[in-house]
Protein backbone atom coordinates (compact mmCIF):
# COMPACT_ATOMS: atom_id res chain seq x y z
CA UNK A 1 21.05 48.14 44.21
CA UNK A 2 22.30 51.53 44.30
CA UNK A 3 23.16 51.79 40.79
CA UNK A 4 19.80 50.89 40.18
CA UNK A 5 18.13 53.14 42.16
CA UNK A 6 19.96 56.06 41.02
CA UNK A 7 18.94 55.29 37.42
CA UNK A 8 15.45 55.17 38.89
CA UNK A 9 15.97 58.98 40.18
CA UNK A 10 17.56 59.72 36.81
CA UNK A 11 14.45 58.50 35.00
CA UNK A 12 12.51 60.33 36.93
CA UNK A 13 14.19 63.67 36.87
CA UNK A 14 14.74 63.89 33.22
CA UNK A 15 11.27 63.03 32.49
CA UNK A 16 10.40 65.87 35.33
CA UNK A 17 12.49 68.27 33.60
CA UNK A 18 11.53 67.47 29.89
CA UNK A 19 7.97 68.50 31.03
CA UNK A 20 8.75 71.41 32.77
CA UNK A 21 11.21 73.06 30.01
CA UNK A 22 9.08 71.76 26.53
CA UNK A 23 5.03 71.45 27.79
CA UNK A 24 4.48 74.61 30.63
CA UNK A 25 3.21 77.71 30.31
CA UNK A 26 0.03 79.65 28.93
CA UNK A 27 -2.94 78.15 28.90
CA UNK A 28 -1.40 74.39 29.23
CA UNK A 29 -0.50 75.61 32.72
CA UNK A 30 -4.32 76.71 33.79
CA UNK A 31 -5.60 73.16 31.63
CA UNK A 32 -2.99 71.06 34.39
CA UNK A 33 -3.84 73.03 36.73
CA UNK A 34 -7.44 72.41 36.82
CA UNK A 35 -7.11 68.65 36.41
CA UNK A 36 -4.92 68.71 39.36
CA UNK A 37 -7.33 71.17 41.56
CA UNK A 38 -10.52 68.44 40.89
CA UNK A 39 -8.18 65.60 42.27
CA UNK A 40 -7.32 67.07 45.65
CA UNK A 41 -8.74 65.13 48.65
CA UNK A 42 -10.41 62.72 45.76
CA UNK A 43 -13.19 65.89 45.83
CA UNK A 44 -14.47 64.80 41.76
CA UNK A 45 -14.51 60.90 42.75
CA UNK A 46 -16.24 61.55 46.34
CA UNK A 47 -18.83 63.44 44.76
CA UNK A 48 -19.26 61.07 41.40
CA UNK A 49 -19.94 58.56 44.04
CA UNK A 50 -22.43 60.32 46.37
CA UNK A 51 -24.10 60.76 43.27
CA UNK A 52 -24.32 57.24 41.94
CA UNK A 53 -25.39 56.28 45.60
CA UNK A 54 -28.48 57.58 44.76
CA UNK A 55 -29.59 55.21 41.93
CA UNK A 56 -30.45 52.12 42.84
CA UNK A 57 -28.80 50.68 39.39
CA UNK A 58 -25.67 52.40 40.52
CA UNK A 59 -25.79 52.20 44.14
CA UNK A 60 -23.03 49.10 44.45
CA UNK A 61 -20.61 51.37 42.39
CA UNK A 62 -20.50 54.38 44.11
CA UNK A 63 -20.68 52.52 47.69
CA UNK A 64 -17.24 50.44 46.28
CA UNK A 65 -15.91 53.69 45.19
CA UNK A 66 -15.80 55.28 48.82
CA UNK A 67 -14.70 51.62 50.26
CA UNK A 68 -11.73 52.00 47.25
CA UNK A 69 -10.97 55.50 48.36
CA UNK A 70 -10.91 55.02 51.99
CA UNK A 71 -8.62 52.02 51.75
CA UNK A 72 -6.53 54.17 49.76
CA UNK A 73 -6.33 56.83 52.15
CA UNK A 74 -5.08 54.65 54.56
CA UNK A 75 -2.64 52.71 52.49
CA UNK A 76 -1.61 55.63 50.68
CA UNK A 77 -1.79 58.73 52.81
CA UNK A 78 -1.70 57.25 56.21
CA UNK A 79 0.71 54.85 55.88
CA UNK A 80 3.22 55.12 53.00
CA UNK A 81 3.87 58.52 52.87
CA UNK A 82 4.41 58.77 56.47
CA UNK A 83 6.82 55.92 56.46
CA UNK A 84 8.51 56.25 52.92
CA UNK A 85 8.79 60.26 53.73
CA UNK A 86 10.22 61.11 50.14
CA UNK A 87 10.62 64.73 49.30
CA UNK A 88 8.44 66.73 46.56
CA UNK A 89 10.61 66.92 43.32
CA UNK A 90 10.58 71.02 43.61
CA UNK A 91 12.02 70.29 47.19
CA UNK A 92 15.22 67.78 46.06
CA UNK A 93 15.81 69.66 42.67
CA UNK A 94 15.58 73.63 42.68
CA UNK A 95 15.74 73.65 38.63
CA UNK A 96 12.21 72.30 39.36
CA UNK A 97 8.87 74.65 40.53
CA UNK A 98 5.76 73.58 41.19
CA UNK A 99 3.21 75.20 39.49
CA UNK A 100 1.17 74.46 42.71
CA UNK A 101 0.86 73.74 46.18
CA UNK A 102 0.84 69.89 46.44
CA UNK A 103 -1.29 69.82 50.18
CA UNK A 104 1.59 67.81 52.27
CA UNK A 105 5.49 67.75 52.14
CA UNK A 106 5.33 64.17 50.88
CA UNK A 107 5.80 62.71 47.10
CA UNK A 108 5.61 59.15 47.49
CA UNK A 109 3.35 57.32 46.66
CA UNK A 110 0.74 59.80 44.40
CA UNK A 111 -2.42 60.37 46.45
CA UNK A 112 -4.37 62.23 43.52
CA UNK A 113 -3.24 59.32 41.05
CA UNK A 114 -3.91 56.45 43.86
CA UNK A 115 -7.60 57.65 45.20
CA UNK A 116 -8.49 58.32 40.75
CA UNK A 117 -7.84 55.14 39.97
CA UNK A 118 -8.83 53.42 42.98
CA UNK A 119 -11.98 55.29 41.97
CA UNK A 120 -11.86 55.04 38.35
CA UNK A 121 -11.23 50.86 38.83
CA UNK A 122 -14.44 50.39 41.47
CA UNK A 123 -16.59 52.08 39.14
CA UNK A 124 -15.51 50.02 35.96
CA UNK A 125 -15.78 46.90 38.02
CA UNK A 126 -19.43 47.11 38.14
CA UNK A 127 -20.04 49.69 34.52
CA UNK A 128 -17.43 49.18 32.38
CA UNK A 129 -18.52 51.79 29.68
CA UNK A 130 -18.08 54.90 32.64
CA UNK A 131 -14.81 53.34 34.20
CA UNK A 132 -13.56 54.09 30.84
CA UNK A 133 -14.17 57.47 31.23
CA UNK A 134 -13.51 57.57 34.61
CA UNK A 135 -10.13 55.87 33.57
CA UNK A 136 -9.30 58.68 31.15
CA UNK A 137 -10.02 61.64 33.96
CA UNK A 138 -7.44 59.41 36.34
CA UNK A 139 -5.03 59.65 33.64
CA UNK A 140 -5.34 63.53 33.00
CA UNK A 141 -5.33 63.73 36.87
CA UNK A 142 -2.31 61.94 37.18
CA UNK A 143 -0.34 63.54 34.19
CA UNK A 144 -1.55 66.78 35.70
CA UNK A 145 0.90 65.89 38.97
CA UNK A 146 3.90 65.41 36.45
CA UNK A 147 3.11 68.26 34.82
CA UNK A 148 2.70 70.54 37.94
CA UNK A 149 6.28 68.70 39.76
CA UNK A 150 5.13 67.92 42.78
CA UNK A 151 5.15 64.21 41.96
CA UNK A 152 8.00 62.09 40.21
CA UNK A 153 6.69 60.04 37.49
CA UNK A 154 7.35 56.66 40.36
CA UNK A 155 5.05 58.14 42.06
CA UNK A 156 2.50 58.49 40.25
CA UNK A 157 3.06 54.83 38.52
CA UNK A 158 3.49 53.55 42.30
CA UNK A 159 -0.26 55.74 42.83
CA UNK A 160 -1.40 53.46 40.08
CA UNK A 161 -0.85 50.63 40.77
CA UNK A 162 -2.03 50.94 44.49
CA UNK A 163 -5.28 52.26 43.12
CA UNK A 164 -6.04 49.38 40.68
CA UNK A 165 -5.83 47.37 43.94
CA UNK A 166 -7.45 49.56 46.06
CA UNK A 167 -10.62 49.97 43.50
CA UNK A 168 -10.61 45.90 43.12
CA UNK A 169 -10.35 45.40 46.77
CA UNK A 170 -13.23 48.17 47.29
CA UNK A 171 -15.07 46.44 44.31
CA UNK A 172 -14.93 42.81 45.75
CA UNK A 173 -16.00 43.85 49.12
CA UNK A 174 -18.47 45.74 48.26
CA UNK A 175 -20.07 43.36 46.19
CA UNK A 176 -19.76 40.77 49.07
CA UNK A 177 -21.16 42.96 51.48
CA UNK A 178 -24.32 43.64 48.99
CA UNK A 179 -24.73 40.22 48.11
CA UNK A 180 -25.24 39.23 51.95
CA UNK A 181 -27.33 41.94 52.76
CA UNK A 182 -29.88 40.98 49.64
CA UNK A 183 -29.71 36.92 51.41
CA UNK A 184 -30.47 38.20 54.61
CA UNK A 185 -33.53 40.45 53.19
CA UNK A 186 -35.10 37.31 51.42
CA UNK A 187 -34.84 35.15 54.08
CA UNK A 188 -36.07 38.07 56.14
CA UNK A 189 -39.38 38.10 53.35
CA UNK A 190 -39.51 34.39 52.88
């Protein structure tokens, strides 16, 4: 098990260190940078969905978007951070800097890569066409974390993952929750 995990932490270092040495600097940097900056505290998804509240044909989306979001929070922020407790790249290897300040001390799992496609997922559950989009932004948000070093690339695949389930789980009860409210208001006008 050991071997394996330090082939894991090999992975992820070179990878780390292949972006920092070949892809920064210039106007790359500001580019990552500003993917990065729209991702903290899931600000770009919270108000994408706020906004698609207001529409009735997109209420049901932007409602499972905060349910996706808030159950990643938890799962993510909350919970496995706290308890995994795995240090920043820049922290573990000095040959690393991040190019900004990642918000807490904690890599694992990727909160800006776990609440965009948490996000991303919810909305293409009910539009597919804009969770494509959405989709792409989670993947230049998540890249962006790679880029800057404050998340190994586990992290950000562990983010992913977690936020496809998150954004189905948000999806499905979402569209439970709807569907039972719409009975209750027919019976209600029958």
């Amino acid at each position: 098990m050991e071997v394996l995990l330090d082939i894991i932490r090999s992975f992820d270092f070179d990878i780390l260190y292949e972006i920092s040495t070949h892809l920064r600097g210039g106007i790359s940097d500001t580019f990552w940078k500003f993917f990065s900056l729209i991702g903290n505290a899931g600000a770009v998804w919270i108000v994408l969905a706020i906004a698609l509240l207001c529409f009735r044909k997109t209420r049901r989306a932007g409602a499972a978007m905060l349910v996706a979001l808030l159950i990643g929070l938890l799962i993510g922020n909350v919970w496995l951070k706290e308890w995994i407790m795995r240090p920043r790249p820049f922290v573990t290897h000095p040959e690393l800097t991040a190019l900004l300040d990642p918000g807490d001390r904690w890599s694992f799992p990727s909160g800006h890569t776990l609440s965009s496609f948490a996000a991303a997922t919810a909305l293409c559950f009910f539009h597919r066409k804009s969770g494509v989009f959405a989709y792409i932004l989670a993947a230049l948000i998540a890249f962006s974390r790679l880029y800057a070093s404050v998340h190994y690339p586990t992290d950000v695949l562990a983010g992913l993952l977690l936020g496809i389930l998150c954004g189905l789980i948000g999806a499905w009860l979402t569209d439970r929750v709807a569907d039972r409210i719409h009975t209750i208001r027919l019976r209600k006008g029958s």
